[in-house]
Protein backbone atom coordinates (compact mmCIF):
# COMPACT_ATOMS: atom_id res chain seq x y z
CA UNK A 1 -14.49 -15.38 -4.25
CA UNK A 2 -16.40 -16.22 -1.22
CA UNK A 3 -15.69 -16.87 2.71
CA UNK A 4 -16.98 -20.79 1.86
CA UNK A 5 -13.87 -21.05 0.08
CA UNK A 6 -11.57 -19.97 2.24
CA UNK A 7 -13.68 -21.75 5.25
CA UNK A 8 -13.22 -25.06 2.80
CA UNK A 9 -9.34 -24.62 2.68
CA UNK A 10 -8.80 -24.08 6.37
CA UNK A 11 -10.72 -27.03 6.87
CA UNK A 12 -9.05 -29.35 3.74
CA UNK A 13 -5.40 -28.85 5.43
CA UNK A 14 -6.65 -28.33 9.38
CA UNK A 15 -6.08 -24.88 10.21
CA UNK A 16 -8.90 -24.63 12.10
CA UNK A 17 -8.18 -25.94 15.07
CA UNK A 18 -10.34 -26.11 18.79
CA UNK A 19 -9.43 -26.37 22.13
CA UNK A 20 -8.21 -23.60 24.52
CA UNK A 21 -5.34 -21.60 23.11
CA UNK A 22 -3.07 -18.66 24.26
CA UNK A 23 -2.85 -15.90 21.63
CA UNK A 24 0.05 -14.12 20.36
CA UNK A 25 -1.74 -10.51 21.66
CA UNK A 26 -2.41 -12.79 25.72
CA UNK A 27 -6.07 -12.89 25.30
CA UNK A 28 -7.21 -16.78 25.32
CA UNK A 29 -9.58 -18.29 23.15
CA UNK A 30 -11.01 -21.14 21.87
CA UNK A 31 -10.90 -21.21 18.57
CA UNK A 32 -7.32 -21.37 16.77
CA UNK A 33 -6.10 -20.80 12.73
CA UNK A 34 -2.96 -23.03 12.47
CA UNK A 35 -1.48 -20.35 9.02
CA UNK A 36 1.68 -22.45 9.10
CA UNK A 37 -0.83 -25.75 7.89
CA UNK A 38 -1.87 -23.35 4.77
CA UNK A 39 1.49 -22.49 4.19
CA UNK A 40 2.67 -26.20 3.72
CA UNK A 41 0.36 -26.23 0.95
CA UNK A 42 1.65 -23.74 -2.00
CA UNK A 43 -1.51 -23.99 -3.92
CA UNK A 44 -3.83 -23.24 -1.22
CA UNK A 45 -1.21 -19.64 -0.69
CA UNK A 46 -1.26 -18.67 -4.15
CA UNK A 47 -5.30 -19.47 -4.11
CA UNK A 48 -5.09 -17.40 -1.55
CA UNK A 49 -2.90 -14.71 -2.52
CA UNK A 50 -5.47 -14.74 -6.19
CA UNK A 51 -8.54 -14.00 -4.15
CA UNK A 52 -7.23 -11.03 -2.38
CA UNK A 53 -5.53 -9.96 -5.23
CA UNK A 54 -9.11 -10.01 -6.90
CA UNK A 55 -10.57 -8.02 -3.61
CA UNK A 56 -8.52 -5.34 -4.25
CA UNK A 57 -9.06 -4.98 -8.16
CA UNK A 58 -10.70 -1.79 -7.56
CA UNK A 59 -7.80 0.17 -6.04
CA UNK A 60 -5.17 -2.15 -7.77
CA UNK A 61 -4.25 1.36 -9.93
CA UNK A 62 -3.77 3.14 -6.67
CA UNK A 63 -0.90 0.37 -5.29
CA UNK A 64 2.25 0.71 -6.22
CA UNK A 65 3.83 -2.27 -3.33
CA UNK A 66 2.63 -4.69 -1.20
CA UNK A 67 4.24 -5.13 2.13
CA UNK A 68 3.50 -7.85 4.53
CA UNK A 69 4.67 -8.77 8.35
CA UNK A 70 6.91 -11.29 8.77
CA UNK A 71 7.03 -14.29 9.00
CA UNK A 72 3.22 -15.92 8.73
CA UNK A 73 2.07 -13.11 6.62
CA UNK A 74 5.06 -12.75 3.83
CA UNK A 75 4.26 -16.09 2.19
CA UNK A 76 0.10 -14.60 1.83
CA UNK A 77 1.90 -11.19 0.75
CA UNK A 78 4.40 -11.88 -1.90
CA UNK A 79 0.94 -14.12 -3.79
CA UNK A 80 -0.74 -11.14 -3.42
CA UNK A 81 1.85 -8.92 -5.17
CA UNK A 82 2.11 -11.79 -7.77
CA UNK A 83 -1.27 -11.77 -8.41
CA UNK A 84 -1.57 -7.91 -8.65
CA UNK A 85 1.40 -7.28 -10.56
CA UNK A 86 3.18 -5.37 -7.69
CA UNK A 87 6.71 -5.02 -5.93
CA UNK A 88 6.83 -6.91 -2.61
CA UNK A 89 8.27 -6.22 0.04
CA UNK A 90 8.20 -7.24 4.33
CA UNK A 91 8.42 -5.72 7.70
CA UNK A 92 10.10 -7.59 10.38
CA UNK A 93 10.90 -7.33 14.11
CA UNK A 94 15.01 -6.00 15.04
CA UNK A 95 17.02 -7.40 18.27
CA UNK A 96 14.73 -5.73 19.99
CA UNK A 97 11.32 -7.15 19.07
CA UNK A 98 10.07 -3.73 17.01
CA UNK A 99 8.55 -3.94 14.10
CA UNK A 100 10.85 -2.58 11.24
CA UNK A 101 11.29 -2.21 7.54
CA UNK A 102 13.49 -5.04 6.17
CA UNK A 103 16.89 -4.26 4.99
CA UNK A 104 16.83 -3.30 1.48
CA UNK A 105 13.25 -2.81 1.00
CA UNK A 106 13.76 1.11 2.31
CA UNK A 107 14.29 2.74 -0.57
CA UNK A 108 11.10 1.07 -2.47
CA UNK A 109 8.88 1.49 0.76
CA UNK A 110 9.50 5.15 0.88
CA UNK A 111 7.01 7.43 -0.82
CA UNK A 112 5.30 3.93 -1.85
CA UNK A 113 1.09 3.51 -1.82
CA UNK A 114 1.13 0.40 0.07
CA UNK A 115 -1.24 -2.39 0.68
CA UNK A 116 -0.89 -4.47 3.94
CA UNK A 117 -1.47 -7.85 4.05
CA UNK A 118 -1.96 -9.72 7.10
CA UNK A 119 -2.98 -13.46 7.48
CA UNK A 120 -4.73 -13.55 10.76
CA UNK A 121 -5.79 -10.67 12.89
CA UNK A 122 -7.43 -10.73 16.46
CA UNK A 123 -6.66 -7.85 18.26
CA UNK A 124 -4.55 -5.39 15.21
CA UNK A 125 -2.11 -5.11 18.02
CA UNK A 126 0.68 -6.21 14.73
CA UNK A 127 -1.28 -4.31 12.13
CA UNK A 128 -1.05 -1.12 14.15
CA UNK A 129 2.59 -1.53 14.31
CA UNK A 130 3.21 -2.15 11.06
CA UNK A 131 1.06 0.71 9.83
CA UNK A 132 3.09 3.05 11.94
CA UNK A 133 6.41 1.26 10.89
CA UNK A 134 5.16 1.76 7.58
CA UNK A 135 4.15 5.50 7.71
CA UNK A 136 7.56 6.54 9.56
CA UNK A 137 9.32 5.03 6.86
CA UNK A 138 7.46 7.68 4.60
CA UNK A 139 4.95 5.07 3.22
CA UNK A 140 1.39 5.65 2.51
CA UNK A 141 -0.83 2.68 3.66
CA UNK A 142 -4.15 2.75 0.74
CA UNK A 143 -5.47 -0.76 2.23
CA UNK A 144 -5.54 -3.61 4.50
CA UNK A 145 -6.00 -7.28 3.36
CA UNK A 146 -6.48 -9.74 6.05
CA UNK A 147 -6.97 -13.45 4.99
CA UNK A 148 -9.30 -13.72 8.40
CA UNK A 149 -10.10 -10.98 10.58
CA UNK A 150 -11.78 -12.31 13.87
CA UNK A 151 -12.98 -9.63 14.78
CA UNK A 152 -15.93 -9.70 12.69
CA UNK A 153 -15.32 -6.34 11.16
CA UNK A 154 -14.86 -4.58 14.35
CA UNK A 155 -11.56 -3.28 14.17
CA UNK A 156 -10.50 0.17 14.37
CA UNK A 157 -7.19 1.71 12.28
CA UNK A 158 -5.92 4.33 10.55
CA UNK A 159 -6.41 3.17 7.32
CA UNK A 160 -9.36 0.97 5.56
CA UNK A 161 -9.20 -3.01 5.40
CA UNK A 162 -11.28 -5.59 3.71
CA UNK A 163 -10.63 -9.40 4.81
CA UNK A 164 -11.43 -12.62 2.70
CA UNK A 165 -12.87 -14.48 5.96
CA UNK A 166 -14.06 -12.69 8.63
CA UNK A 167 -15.57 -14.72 11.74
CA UNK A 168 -16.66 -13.22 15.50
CA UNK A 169 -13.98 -15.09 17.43
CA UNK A 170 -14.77 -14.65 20.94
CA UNK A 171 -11.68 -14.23 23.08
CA UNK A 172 -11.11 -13.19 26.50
CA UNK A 173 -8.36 -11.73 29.16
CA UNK A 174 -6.71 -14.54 31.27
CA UNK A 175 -8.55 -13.58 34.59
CA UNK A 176 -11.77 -13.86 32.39
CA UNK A 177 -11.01 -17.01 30.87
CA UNK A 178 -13.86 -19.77 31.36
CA UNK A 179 -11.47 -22.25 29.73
CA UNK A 180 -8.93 -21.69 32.83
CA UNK A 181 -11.83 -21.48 35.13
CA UNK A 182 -12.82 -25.32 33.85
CA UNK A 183 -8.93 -26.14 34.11
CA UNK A 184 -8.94 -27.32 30.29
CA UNK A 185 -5.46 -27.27 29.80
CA UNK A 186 -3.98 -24.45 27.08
CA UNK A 187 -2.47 -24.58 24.26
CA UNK A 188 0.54 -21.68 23.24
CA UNK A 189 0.91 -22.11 19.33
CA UNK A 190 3.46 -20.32 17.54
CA UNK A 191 5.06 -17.01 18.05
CA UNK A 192 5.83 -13.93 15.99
CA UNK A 193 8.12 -13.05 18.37
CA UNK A 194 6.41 -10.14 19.40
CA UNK A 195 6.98 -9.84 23.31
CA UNK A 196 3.93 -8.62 25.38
């Protein structure tokens, strides 16, 4: 299990893309992981889902669910819970663009030990929600998995998280973007939905 490997599929089905792109979260950068490339590719998600499922064979006895975001992060969640053995289950945003616990997963997500699986992560802005969507729905979150965390292991939440990739993505406020300042022109890939 190594961060070559996961570098090597990003690369095989180009999810790692350049150029000067909008994030979900507003800041600009210019580096950009295209998840909905991996997800075209079942193998690559379940190789995927296998190595995090390996990451976490330490606490595996302390899980009882895995619960994911939707929608990039369900198909990376549900291998996961295959791979562990687990229930599954996934958050997603109401008419109103807050996170929430899907319909019918309530009853399994309350008094659950949960780990939270998110594909990409640059600023936790969606982790922290879904942590506190989560824990008001009576869940207890034991661990993070992020496929790639940008931040270079710099993040700060309430509860632990390992990643599979984790890269120093530099990324910066519009006003401080040299991108805009060169007039490259920007790219806005796609949305959770999340409005900001």
């Amino acid at each position: 299990m190594s961060e070559k490997r996961v570098i090597e599929i990003l690369k095989s089905c180009d999810a790692l893309l350049e150029g000067h792109f909008r994030y979900t979260s507003g800041r600009h950068g210019k580096q950009y992981f295209e998840k909905i490339r991996i997800v075209q590719e079942p193998r690559f998600v379940d190789e995927l889902g296998r190595m995090m499922a390996a990451k976490m064979d330490d606490i595996r006895e302390n899980i009882d669910l895995v619960c994911a975001p939707a929608y990039g992060a369900v198909v990376f969640g549900f291998a996961t819970a295959l791979h562990m053995g687990r229930n599954f289950a996934f958050l997603q945003r109401d008419s109103e663009a807050r996170m929430s616990v899907r319909s019918g997963f309530s009853d399994i997500v309350r008094g659950s030990r949960i780990l939270l699986i998110e594909d990409v992560c640059t600023t936790g802005g969606s982790i922290v929600e879904s942590i506190d969507t989560l824990i008001s729905a009576g869940a207890e979150i034991v661990q993070i998995g992020l496929i790639v965390d940008r931040t270079a292991g710099k993040l700060k939440l309430k509860s632990p998280y390992r990643s599979l990739l984790s890269v120093e993505a530099v990324s910066w406020d519009v006003e401080e973007c040299p991108l805009c300042r060169e007039g490259i022109p920007i790219t806005v890939p796609g949305s959770s939905g999340k409005r900001g």
